[in-house]
C-alpha atoms as a PDB file:
ATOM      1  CA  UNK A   1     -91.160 -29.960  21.063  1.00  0.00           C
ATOM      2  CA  UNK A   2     -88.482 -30.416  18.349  1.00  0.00           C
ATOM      3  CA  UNK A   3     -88.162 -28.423  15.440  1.00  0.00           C
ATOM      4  CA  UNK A   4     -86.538 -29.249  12.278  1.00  0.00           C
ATOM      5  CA  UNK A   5     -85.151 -26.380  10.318  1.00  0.00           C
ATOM      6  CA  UNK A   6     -84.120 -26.831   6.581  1.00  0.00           C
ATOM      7  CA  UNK A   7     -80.944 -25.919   5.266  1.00  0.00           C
ATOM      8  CA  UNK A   8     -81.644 -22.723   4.247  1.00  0.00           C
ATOM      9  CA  UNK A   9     -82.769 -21.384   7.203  1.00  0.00           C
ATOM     10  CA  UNK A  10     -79.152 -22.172   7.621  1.00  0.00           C
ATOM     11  CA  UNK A  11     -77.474 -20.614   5.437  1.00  0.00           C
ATOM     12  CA  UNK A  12     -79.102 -17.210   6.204  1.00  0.00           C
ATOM     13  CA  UNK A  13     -78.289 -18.093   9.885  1.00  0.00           C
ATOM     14  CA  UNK A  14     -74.383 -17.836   8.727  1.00  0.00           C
ATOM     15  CA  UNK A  15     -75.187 -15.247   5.886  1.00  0.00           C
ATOM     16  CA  UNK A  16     -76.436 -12.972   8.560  1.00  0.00           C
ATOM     17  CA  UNK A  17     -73.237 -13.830  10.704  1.00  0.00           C
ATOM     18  CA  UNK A  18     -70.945 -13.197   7.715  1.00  0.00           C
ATOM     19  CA  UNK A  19     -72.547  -9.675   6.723  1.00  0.00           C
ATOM     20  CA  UNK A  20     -71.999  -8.485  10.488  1.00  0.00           C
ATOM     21  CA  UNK A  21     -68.706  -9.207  10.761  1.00  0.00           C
ATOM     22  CA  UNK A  22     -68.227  -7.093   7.435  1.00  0.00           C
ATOM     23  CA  UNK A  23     -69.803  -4.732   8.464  1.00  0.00           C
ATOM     24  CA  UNK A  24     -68.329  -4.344  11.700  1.00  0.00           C
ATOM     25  CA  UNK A  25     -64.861  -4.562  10.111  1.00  0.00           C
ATOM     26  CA  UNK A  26     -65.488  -1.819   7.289  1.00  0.00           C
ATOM     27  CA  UNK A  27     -66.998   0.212  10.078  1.00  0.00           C
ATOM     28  CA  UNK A  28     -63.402   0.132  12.003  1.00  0.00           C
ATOM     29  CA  UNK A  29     -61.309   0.251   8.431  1.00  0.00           C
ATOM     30  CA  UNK A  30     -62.720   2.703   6.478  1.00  0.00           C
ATOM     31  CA  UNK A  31     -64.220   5.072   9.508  1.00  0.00           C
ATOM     32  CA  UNK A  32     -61.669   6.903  11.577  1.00  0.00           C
ATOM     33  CA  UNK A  33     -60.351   4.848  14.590  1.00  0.00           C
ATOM     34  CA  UNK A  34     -61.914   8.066  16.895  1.00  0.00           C
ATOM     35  CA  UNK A  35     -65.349   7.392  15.523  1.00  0.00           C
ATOM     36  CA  UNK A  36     -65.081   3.705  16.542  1.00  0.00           C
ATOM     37  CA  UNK A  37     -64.057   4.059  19.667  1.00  0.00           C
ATOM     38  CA  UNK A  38     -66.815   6.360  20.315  1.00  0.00           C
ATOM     39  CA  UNK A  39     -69.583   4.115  19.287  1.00  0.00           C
ATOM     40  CA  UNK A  40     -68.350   1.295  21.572  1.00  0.00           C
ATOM     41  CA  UNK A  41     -68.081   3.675  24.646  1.00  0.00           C
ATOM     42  CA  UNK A  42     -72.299   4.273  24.673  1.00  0.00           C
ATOM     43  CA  UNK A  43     -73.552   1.675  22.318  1.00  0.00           C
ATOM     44  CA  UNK A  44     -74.299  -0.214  25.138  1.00  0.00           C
ATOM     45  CA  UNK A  45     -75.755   3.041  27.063  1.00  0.00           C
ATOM     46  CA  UNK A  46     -78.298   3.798  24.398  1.00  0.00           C
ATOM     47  CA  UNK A  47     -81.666   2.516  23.422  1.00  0.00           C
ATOM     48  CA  UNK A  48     -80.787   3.954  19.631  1.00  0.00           C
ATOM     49  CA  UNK A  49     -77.624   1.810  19.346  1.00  0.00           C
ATOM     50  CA  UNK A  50     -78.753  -1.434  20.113  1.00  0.00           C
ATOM     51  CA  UNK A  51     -79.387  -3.159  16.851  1.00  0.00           C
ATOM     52  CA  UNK A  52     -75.783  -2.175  16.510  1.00  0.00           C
ATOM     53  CA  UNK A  53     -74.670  -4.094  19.449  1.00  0.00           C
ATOM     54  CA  UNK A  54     -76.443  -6.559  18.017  1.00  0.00           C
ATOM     55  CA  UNK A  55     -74.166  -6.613  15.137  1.00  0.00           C
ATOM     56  CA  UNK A  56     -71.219  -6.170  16.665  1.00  0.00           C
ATOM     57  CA  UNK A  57     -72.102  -9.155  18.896  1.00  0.00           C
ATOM     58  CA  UNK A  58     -73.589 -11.872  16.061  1.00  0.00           C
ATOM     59  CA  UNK A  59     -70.065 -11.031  14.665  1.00  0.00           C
ATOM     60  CA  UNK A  60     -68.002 -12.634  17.432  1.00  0.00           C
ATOM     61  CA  UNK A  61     -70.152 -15.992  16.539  1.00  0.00           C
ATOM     62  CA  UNK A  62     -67.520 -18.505  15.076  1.00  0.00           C
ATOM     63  CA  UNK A  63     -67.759 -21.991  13.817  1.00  0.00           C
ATOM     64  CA  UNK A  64     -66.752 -24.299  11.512  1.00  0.00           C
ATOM     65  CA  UNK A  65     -69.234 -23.745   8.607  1.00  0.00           C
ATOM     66  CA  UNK A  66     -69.270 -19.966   9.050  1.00  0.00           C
ATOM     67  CA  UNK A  67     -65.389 -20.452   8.244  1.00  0.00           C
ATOM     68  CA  UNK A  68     -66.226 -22.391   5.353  1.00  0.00           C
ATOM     69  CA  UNK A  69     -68.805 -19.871   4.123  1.00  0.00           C
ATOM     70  CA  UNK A  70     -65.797 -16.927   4.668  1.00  0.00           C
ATOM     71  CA  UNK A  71     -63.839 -18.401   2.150  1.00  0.00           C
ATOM     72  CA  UNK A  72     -66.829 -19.149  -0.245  1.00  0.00           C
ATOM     73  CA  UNK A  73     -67.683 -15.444  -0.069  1.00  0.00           C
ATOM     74  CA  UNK A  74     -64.132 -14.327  -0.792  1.00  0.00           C
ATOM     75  CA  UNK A  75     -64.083 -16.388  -3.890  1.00  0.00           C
ATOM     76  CA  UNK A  76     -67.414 -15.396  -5.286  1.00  0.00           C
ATOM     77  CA  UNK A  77     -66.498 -11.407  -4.103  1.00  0.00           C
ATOM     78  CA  UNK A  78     -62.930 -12.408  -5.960  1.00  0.00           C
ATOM     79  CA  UNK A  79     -64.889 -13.377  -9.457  1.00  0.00           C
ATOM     80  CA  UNK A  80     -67.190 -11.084  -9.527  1.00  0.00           C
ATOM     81  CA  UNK A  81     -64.429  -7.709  -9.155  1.00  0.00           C
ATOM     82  CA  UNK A  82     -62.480 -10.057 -11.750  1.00  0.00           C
ATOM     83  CA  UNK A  83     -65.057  -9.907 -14.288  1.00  0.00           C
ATOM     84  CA  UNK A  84     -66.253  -5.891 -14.046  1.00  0.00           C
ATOM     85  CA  UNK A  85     -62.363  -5.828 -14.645  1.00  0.00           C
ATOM     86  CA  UNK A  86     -61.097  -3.514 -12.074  1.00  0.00           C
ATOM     87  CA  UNK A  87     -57.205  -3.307 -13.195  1.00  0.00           C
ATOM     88  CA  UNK A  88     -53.950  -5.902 -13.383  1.00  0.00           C
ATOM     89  CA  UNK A  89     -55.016  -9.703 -13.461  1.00  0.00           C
ATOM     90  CA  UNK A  90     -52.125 -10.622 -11.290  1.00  0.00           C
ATOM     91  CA  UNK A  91     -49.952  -9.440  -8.713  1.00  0.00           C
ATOM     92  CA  UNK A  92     -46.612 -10.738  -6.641  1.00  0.00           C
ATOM     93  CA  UNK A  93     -46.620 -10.165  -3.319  1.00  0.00           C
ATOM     94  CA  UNK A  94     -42.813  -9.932  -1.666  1.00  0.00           C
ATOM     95  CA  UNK A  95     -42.972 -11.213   2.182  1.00  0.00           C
ATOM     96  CA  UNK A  96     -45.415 -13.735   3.595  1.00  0.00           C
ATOM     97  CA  UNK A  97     -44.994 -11.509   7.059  1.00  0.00           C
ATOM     98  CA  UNK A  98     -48.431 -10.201   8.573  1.00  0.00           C
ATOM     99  CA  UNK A  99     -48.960  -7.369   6.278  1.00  0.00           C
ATOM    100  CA  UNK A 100     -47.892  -9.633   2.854  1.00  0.00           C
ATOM    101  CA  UNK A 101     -50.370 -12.049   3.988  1.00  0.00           C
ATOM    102  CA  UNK A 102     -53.210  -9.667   4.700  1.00  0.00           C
ATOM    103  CA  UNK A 103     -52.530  -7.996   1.261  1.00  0.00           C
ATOM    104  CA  UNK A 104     -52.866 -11.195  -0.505  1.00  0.00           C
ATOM    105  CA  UNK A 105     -56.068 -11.668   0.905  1.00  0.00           C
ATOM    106  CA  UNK A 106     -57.047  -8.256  -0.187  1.00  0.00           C
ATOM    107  CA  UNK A 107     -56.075  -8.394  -3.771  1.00  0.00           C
ATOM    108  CA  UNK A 108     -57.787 -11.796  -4.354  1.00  0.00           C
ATOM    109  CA  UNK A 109     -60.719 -10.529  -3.226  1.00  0.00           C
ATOM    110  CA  UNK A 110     -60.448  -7.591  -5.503  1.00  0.00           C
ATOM    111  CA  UNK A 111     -60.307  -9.834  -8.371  1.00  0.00           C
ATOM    112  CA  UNK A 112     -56.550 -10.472  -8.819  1.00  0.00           C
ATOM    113  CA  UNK A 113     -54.808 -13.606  -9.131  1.00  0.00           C
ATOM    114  CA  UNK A 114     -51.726 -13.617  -6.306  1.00  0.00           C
ATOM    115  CA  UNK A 115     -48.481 -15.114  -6.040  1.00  0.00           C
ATOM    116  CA  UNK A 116     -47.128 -14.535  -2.806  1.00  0.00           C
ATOM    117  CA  UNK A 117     -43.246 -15.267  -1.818  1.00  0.00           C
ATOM    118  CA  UNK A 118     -41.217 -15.318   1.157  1.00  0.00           C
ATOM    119  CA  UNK A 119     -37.523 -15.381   1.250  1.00  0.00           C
ATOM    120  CA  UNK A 120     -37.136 -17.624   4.245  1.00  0.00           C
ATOM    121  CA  UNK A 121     -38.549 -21.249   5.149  1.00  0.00           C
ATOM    122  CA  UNK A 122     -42.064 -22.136   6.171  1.00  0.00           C
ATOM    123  CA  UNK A 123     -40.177 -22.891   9.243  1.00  0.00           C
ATOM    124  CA  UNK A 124     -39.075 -19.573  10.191  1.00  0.00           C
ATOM    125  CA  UNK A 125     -39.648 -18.504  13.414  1.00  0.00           C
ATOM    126  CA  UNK A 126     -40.379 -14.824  15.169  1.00  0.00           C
ATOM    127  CA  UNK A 127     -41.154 -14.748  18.749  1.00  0.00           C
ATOM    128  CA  UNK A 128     -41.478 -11.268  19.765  1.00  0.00           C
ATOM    129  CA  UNK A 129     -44.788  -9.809  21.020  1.00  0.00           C
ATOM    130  CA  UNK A 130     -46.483  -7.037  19.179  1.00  0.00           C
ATOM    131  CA  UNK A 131     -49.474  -5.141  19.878  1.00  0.00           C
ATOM    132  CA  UNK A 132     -52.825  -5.148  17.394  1.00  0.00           C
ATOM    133  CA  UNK A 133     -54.967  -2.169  16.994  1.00  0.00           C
ATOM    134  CA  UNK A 134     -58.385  -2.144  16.354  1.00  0.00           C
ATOM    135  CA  UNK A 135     -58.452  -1.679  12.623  1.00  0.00           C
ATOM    136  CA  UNK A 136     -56.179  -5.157  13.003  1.00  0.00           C
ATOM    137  CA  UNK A 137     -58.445  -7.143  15.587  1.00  0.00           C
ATOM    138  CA  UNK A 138     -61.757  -6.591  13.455  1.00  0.00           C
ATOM    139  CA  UNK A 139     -60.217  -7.714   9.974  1.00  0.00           C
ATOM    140  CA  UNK A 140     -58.811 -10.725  11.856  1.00  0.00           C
ATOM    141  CA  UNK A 141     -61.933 -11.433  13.172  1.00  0.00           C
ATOM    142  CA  UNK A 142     -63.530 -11.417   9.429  1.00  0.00           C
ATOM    143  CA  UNK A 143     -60.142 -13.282   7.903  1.00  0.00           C
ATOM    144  CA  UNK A 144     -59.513 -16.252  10.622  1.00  0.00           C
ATOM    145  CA  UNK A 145     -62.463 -17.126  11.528  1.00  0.00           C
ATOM    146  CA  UNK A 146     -62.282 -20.079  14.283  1.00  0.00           C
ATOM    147  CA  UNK A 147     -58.578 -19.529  14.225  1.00  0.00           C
ATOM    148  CA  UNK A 148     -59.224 -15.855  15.572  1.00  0.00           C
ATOM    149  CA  UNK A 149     -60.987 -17.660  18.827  1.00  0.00           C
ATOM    150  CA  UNK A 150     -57.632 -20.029  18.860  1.00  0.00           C
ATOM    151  CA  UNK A 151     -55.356 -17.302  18.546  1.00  0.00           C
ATOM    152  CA  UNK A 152     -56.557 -15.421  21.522  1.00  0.00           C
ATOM    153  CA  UNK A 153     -58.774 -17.915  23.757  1.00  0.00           C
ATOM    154  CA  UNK A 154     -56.808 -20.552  23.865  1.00  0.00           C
ATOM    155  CA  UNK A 155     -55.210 -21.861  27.355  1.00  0.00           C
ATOM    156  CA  UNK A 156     -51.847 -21.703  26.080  1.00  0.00           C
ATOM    157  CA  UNK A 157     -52.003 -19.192  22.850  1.00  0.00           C
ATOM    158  CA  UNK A 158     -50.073 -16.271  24.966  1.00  0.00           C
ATOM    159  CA  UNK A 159     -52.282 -14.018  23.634  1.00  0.00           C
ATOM    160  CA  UNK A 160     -54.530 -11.559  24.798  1.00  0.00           C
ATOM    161  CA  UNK A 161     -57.756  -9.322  23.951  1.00  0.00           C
ATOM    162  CA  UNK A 162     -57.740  -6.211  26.287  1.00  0.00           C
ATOM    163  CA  UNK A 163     -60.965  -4.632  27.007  1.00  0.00           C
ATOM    164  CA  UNK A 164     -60.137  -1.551  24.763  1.00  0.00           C
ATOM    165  CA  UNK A 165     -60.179  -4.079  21.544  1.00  0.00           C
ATOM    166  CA  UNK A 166     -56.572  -4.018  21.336  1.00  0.00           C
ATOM    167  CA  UNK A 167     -54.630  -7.831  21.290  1.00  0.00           C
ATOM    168  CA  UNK A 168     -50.960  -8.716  22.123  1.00  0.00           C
ATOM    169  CA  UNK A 169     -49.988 -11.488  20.379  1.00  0.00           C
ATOM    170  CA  UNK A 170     -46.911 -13.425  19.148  1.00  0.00           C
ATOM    171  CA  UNK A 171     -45.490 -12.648  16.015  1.00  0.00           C
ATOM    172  CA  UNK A 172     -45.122 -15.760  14.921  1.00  0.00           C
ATOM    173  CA  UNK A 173     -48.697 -17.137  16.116  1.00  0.00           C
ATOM    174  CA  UNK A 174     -49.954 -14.729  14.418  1.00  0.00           C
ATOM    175  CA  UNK A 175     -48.668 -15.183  11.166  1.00  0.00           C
ATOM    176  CA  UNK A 176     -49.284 -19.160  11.433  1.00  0.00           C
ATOM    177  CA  UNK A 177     -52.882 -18.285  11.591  1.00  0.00           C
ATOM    178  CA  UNK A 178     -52.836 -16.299   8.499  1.00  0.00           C
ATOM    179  CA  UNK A 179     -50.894 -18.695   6.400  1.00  0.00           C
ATOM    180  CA  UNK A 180     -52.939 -21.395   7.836  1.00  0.00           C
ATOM    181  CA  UNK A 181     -56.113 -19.100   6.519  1.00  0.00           C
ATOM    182  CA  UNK A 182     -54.760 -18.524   3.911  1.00  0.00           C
ATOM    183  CA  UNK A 183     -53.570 -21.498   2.629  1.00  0.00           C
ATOM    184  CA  UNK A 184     -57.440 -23.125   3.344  1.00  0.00           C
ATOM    185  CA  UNK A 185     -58.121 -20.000   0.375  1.00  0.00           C
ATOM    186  CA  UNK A 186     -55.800 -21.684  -1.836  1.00  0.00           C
ATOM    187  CA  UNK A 187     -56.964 -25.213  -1.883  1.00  0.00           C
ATOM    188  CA  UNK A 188     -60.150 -23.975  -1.941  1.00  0.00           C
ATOM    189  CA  UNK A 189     -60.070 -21.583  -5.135  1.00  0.00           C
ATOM    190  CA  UNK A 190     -57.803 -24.408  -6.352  1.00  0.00           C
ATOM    191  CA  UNK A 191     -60.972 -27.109  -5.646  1.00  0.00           C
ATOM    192  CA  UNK A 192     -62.901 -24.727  -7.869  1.00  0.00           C
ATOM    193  CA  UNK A 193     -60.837 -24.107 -10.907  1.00  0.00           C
ATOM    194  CA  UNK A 194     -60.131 -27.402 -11.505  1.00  0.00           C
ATOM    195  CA  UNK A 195     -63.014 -27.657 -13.652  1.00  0.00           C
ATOM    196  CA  UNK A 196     -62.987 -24.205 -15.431  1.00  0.00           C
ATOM    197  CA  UNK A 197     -62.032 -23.481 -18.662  1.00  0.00           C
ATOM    198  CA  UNK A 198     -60.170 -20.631 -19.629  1.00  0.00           C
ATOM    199  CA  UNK A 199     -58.038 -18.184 -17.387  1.00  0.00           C
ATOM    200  CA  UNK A 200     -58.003 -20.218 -13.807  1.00  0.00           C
ATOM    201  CA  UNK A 201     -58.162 -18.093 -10.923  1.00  0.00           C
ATOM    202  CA  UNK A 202     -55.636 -18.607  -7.604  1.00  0.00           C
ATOM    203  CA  UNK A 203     -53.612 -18.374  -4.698  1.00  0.00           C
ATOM    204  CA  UNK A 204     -50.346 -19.470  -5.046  1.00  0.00           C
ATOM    205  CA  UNK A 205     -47.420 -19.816  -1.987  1.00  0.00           C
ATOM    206  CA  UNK A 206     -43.903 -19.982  -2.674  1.00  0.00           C
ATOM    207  CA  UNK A 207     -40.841 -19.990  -0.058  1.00  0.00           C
ATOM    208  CA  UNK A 208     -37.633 -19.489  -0.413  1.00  0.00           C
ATOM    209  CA  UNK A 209     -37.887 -17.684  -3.432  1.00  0.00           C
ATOM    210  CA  UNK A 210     -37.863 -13.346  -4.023  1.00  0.00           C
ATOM    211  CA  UNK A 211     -37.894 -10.937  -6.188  1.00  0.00           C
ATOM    212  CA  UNK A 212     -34.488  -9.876  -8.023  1.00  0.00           C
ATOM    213  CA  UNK A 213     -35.663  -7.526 -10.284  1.00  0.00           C
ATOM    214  CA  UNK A 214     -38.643  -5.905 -11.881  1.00  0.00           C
ATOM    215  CA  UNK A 215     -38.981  -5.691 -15.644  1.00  0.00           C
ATOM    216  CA  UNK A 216     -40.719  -2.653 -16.794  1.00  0.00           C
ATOM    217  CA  UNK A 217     -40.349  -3.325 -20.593  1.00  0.00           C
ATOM    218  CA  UNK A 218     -43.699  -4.896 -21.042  1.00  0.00           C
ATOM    219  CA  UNK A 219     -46.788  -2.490 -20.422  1.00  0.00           C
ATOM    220  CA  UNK A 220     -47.282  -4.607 -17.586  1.00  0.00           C
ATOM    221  CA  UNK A 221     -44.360  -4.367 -15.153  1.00  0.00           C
ATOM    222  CA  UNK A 222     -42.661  -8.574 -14.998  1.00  0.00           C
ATOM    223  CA  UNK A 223     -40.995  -9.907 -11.593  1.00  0.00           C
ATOM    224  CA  UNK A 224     -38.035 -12.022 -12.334  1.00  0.00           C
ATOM    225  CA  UNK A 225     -38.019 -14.235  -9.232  1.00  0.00           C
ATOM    226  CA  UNK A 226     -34.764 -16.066  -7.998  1.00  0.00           C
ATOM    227  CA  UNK A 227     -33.349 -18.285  -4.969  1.00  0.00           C
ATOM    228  CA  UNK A 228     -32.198 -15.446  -2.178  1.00  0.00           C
ATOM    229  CA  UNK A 229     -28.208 -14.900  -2.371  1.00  0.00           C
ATOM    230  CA  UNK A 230     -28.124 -16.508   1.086  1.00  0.00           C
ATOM    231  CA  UNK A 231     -29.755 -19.824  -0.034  1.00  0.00           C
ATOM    232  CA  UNK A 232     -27.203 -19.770  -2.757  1.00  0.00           C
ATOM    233  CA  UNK A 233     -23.668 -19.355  -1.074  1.00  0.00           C
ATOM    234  CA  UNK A 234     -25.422 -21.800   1.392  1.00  0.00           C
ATOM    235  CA  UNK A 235     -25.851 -24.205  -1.370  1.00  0.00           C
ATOM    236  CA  UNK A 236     -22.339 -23.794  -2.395  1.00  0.00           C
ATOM    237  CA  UNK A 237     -20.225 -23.994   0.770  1.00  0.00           C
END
């Protein structure tokens, strides 16, 4: 027998997704690592603890519309702290390395329009291995979505979950995936604005550009932004 479900049967489907990996990520962020670790060494074990097994495995689902449905929800989380007015409209973040890009998602989702800059070329390149703890792993796994399951399960990513939910992974993979996230934020916020009157929300990228100084004459502190000195002797030889 087939059965035809309507769409939004759906959409709770990947609602229900979405709110476990949430809460399985604030569970790890804002809970001492110790206390983590200690659920996941008897959740298994114990009749109590498994509806949260449950959740913790419903949030390892990925797909393609649960990705899109990520982003939706960090918009509509990002405009609803921007209108209860939480604190500065705007922010500049310096560094698009993995904790710069992380942070931007962060403050757009707290309501804040973002400008984040990097110094150095999309094209830069860092291929050292560094290790990802669980606090890490579990926000990725909310932030990346399908690009999580590339990042480690791919045949040739060179990364690596270990059964402790730690992951080794290459710098530079690693960032890609963010940026790549990230940027799918951008064009999406962007999509939505386009029609909006008024203060636009955003998400805006910018290389080879930093921060030369920071104005603190205006009761909101101004970022003058320049090319790097590098870029400029460069320029000149």
């Amino acid at each position: 027998m087939n059965y035809t479900y309507s769409e939004d049967y759906y959409k709770n489907k990947i609602n229900l997704i979405i709110k476990c990996k949430v809460f399985i990520s604030d569970l790890n962020s804002e809970g001492s690592e110790g206390s983590f670790i200690d659920i996941f060494s008897f959740m298994e074990k114990h009749e109590e603890l498994k509806d949260l097994k449950l959740i913790f495995d419903l949030s390892s689902i990925h797909s393609i519309e649960v990705d899109k449905a990520i982003i939706e929800k960090f918009y509509e989380d990002h405009k609803k702290n921007k209108e209860m007015g939480k604190g500065y409209n705007y922010a500049v973040v310096e560094g698009a390395g993995p904790i710069g890009l992380y942070t931007t998602f962060k403050l757009f989702i707290e309501g804040i329009n973002v400008t984040l800059l990097n110094d150095r070329s999309e094209e830069y390149t860092r291929e050292h291995f560094i290790l990802l703890d669980r606090k890490w792993i579990y926000q990725l796994n909310l932030i990346l979505g399908t690009q999580f399951e590339q990042l480690f399960n791919e045949e040739n990513s060179m990364a690596k979950l270990l059964p402790n939910h730690v992951g080794i992974v290459i710098m530079k993979n690693f960032e890609t995936a963010l940026m790549n996230r990230l940027k799918s934020l951008a064009l999406y916020v962007e999509e939505r604005e386009e029609n909006q009157e008024g203060e636009k929300s955003f998400v805006k990228l910018i290389y080879e550009i930093e921060v030369l100084n920071i104005n603190l004459d205006y009761e909101k502190p101004l970022a003058i932004l320049g090319t790097p000195e590098r870029l400029v002797n460069s320029f000149a030889a």
